[in-house]
C-alpha atoms as a PDB file:
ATOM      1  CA  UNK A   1    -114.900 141.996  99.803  1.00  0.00           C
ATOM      2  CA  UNK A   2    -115.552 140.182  96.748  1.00  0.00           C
ATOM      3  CA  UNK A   3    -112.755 137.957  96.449  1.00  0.00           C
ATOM      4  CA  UNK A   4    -111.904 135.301  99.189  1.00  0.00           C
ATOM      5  CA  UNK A   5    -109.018 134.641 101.143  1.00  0.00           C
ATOM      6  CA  UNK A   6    -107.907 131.833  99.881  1.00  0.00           C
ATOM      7  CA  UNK A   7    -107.360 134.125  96.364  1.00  0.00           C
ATOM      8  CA  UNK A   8    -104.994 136.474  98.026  1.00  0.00           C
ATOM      9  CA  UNK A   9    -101.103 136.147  98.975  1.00  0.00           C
ATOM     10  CA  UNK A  10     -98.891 138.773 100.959  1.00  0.00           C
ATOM     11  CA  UNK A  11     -94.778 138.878 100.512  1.00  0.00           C
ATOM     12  CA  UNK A  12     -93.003 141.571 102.683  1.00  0.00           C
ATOM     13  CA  UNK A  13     -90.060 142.521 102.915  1.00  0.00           C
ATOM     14  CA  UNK A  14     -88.462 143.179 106.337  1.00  0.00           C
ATOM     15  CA  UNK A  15     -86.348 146.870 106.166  1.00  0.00           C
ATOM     16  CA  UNK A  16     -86.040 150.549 106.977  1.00  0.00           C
ATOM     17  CA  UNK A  17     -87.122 153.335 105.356  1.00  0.00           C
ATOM     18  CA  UNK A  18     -85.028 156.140 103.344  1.00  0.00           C
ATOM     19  CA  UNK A  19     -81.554 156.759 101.526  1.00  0.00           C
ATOM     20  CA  UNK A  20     -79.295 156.374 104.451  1.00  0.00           C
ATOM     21  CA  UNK A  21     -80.787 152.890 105.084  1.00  0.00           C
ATOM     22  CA  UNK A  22     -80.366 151.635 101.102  1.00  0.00           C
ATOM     23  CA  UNK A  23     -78.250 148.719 100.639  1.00  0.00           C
ATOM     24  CA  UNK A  24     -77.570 147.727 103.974  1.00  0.00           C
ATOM     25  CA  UNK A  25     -77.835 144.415 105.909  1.00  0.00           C
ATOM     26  CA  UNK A  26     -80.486 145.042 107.624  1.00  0.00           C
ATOM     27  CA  UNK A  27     -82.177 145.904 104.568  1.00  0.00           C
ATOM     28  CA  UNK A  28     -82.076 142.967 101.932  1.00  0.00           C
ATOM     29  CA  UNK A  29     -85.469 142.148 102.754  1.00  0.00           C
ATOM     30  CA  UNK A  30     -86.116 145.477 100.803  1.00  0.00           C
ATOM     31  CA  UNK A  31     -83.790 144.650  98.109  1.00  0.00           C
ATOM     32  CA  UNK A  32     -85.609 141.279  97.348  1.00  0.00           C
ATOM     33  CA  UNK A  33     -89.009 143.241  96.824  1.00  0.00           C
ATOM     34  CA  UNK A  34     -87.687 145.561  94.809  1.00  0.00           C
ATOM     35  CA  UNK A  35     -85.901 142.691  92.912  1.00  0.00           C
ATOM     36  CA  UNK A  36     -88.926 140.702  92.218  1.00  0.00           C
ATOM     37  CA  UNK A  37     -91.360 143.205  91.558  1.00  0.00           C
ATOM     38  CA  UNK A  38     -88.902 144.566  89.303  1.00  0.00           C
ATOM     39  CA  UNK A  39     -88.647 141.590  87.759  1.00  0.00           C
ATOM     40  CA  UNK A  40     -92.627 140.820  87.579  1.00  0.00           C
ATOM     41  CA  UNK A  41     -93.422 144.658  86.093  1.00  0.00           C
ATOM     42  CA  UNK A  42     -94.987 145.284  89.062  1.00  0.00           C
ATOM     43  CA  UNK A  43     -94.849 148.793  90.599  1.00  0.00           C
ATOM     44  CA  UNK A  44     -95.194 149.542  94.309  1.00  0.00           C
ATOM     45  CA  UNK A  45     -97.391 152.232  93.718  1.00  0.00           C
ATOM     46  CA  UNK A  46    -100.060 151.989  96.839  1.00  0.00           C
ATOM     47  CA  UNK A  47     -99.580 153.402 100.381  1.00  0.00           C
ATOM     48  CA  UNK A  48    -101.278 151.889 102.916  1.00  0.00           C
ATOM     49  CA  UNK A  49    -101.419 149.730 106.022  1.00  0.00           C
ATOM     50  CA  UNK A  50     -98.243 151.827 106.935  1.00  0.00           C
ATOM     51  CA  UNK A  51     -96.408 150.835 103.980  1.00  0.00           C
ATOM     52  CA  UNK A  52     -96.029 150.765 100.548  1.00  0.00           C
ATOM     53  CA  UNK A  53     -96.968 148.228  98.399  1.00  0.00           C
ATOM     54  CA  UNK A  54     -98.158 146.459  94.727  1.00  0.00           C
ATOM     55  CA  UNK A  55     -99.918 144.308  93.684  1.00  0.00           C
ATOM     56  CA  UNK A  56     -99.704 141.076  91.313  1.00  0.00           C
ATOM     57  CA  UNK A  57    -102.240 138.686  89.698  1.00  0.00           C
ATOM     58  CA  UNK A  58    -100.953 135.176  89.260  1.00  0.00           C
ATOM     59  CA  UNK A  59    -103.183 132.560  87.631  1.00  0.00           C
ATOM     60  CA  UNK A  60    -106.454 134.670  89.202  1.00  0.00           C
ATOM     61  CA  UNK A  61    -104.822 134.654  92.848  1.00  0.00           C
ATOM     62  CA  UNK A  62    -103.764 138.634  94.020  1.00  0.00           C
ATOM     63  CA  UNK A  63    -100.133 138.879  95.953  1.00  0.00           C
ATOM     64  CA  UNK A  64     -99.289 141.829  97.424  1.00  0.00           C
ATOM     65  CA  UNK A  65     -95.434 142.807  97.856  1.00  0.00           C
ATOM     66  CA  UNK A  66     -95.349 145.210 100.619  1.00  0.00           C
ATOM     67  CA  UNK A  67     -92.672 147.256 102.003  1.00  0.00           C
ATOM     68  CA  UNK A  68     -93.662 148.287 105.632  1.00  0.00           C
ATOM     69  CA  UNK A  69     -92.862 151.738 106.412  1.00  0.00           C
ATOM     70  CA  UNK A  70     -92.462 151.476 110.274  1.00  0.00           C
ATOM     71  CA  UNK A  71     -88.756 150.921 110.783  1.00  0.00           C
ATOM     72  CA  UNK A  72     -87.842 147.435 111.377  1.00  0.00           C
ATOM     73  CA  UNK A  73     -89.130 147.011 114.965  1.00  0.00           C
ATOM     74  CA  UNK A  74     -92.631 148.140 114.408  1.00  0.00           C
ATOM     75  CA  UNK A  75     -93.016 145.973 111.430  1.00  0.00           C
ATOM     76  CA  UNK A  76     -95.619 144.477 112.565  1.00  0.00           C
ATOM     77  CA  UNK A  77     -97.776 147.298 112.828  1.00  0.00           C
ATOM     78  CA  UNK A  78     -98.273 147.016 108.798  1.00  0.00           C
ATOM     79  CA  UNK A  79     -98.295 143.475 108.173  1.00  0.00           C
ATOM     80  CA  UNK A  80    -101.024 142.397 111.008  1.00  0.00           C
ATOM     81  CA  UNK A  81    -103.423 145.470 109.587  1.00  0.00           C
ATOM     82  CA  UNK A  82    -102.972 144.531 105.808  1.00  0.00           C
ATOM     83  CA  UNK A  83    -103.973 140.929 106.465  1.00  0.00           C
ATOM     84  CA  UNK A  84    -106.585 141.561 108.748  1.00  0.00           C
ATOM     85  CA  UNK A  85    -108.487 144.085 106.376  1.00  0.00           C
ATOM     86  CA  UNK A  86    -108.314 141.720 103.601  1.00  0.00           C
ATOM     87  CA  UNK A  87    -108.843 138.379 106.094  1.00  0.00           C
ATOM     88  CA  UNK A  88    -106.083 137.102 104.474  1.00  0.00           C
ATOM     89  CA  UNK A  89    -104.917 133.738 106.506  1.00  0.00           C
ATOM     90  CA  UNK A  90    -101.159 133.032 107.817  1.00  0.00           C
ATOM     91  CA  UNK A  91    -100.127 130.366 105.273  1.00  0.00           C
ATOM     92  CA  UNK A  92    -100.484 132.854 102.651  1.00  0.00           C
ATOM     93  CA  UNK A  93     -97.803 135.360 104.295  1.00  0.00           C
ATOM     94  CA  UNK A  94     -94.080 134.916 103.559  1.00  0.00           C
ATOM     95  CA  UNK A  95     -91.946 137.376 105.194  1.00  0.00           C
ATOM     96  CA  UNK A  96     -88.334 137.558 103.685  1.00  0.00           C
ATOM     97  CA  UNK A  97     -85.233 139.096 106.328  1.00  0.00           C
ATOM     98  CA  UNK A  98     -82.183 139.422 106.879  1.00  0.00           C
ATOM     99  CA  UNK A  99     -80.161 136.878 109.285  1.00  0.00           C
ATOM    100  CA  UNK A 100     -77.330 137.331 111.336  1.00  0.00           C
ATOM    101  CA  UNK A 101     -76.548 133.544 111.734  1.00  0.00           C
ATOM    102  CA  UNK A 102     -76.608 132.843 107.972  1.00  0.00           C
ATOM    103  CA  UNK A 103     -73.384 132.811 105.855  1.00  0.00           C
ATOM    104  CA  UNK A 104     -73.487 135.887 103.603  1.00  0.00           C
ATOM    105  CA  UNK A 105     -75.115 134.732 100.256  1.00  0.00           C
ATOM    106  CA  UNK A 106     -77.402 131.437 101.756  1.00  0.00           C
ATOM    107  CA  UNK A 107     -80.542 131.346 102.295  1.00  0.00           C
ATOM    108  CA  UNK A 108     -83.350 129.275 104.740  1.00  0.00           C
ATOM    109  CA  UNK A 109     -86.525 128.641 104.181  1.00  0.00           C
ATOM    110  CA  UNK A 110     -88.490 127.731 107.556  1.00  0.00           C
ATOM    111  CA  UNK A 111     -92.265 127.902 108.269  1.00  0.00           C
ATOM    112  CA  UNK A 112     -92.301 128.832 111.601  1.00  0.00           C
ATOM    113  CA  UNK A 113     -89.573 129.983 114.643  1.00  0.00           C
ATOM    114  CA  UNK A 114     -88.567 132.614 117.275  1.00  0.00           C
ATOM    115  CA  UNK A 115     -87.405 135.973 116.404  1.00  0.00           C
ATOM    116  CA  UNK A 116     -83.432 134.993 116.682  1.00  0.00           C
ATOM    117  CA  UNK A 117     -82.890 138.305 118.339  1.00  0.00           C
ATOM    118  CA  UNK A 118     -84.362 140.096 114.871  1.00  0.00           C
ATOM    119  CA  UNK A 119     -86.339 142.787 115.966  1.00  0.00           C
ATOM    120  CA  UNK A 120     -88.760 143.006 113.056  1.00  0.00           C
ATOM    121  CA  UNK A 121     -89.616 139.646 113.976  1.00  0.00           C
ATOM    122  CA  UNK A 122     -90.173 140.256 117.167  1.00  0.00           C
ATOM    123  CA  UNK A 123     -92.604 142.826 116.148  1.00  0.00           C
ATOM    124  CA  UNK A 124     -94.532 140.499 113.704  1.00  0.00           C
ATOM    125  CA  UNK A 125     -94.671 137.534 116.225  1.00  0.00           C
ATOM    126  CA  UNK A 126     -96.384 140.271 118.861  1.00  0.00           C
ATOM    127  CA  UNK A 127     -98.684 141.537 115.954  1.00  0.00           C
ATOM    128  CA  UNK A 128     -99.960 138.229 114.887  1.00  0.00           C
ATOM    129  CA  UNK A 129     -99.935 136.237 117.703  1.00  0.00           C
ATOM    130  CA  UNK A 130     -98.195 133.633 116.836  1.00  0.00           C
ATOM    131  CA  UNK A 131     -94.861 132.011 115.553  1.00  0.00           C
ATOM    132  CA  UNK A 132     -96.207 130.102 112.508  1.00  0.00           C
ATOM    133  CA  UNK A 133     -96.254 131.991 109.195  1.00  0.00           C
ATOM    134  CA  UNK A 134     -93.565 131.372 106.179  1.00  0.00           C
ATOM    135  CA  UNK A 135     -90.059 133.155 106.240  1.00  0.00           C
ATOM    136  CA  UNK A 136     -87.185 133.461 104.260  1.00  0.00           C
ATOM    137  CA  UNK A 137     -84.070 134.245 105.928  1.00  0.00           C
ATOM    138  CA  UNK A 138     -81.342 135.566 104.206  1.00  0.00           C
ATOM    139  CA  UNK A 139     -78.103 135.465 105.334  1.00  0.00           C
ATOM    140  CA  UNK A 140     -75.748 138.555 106.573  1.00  0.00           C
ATOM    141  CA  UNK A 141     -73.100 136.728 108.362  1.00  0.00           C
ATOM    142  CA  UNK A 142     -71.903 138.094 111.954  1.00  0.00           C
ATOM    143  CA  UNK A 143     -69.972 140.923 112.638  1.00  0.00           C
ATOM    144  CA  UNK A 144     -66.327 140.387 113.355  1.00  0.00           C
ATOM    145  CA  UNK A 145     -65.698 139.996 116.968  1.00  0.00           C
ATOM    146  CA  UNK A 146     -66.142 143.446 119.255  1.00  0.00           C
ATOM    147  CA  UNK A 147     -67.540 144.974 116.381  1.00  0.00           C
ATOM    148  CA  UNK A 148     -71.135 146.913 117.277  1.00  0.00           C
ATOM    149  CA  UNK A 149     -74.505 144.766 116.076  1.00  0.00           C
ATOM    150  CA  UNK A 150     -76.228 148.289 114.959  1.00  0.00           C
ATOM    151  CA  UNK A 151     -73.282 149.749 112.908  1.00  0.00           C
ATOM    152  CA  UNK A 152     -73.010 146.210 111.404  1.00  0.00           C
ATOM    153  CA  UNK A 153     -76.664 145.396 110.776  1.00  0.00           C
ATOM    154  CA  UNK A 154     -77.164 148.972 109.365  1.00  0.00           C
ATOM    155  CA  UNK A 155     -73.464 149.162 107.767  1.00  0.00           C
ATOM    156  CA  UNK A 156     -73.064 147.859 104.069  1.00  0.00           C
ATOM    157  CA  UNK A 157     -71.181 144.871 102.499  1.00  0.00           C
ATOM    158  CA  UNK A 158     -67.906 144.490 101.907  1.00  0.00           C
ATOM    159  CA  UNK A 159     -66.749 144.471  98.141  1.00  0.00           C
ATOM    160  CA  UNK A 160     -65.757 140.733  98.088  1.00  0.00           C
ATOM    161  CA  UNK A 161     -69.408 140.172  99.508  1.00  0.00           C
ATOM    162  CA  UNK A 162     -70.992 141.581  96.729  1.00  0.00           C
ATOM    163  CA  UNK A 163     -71.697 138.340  94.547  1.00  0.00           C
ATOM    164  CA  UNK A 164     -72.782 136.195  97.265  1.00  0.00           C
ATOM    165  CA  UNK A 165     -75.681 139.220  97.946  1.00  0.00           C
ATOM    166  CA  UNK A 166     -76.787 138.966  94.724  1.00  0.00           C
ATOM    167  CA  UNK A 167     -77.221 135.756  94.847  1.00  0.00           C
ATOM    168  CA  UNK A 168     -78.967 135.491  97.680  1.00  0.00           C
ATOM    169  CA  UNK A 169     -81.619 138.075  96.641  1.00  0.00           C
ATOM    170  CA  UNK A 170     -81.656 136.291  92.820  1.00  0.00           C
ATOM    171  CA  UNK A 171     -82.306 132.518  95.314  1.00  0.00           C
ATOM    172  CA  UNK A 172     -84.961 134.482  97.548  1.00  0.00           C
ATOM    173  CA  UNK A 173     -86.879 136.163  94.643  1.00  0.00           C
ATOM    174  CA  UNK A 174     -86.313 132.326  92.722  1.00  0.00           C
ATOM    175  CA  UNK A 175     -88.509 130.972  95.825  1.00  0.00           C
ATOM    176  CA  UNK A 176     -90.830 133.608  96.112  1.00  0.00           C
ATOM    177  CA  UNK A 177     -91.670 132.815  92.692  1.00  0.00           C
ATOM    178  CA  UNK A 178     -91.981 129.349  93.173  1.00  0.00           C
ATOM    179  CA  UNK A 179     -94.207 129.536  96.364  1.00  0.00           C
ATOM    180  CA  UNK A 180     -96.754 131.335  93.889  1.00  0.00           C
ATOM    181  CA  UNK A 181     -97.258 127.972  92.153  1.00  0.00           C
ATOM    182  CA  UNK A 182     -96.153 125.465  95.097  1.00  0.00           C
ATOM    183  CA  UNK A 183     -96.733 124.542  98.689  1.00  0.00           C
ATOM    184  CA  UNK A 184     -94.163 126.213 100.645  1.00  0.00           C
ATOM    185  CA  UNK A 185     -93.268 122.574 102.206  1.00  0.00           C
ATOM    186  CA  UNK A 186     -92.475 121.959  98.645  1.00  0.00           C
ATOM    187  CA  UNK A 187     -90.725 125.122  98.165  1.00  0.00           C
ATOM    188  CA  UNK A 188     -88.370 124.531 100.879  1.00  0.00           C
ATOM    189  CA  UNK A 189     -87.692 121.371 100.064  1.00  0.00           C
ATOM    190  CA  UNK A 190     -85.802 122.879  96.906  1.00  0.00           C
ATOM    191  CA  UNK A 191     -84.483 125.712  97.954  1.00  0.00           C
ATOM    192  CA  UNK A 192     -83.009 124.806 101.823  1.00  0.00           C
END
């Protein structure tokens, strides 16, 4: 590999694959890639590592936005193998989710943490071995009381929800952007 680690930068997006999963809860962490790179000109036009992804040159460092195409709780099975092929260190990954005990519309950036109960996390955390990489949760608010997790979590928003989505994914991609020219300390400093 001719260029070194410290050159390359990896931004996934935590969803599921397919139609019937588009614009749910559970799937903002999609939306935000396709916001950004959307944004950037970028084209997720590569299929590997389980998932699709493109990729970005900023100021001579490569970032890959990558879509893993597992389901949520095998995640991990395309993050750990991209990073490991390219030797591509933990402080360069941010991985961007949905939250269930986040407010619709806010977001939190942390640097390290358990999996809350977030199954895609889960799966990351038993890929990599560890608890410490970059994360931005997004909020999706709880379900109303008795009302099922999955059917939430894989349900859509409500109309009067719509704006505070937006914003959220128009905050996340905001940081993402930043952490391409920051430390992520400094990054959540603004953004949390």
């Amino acid at each position: 590999m001719s260029e070194s680690r410290e050159q390359m930068k990896v931004i996934v997006g935590l969803g599921n694959p397919g139609s019937k999963y588009a614009g749910t809860r559970h799937n903002i962490g999609f939306d935000i890639i396709d916001y950004i790179v959307k944004d950037l000109g970028i084209e997720l036009n590569q299929s590997k590592f389980k998932g699709v992804f493109g990729t970005y040159l900023h100021k001579g460092e490569k970032i890959f936005f990558l879509k893993p195409l597992t389901y949520m709780n095998l995640s991990g099975e395309s993050v750990a193998p991209l990073l490991n092929y390219y030797d591509i260190p933990l402080e360069n990954l941010l991985v961007v989710y949905d939250d269930l005990d986040l407010p619709v519309g806010k977001i939190r950036l942390r640097q390290k943490g358990g999996a809350g109960g977030h199954n895609g996390i889960k799966s990351l955390l038993s890929h990599l071995g560890t608890n410490e990489f970059n994360r931005i949760r997004v909020g999706i608010d709880r379900p109303a009381s008795g009302s099922e997790l999955v059917h939430y979590v894989l349900g859509g928003y409500r109309p009067e929800e719509k704006e505070a989505v937006q914003d959220s994914i128009h905050q996340s991609s905001k940081a993402i952007e930043a952490w391409l020219d920051k430390p992520f300390l400094e990054v959540m400093n603004t953004f949390n």
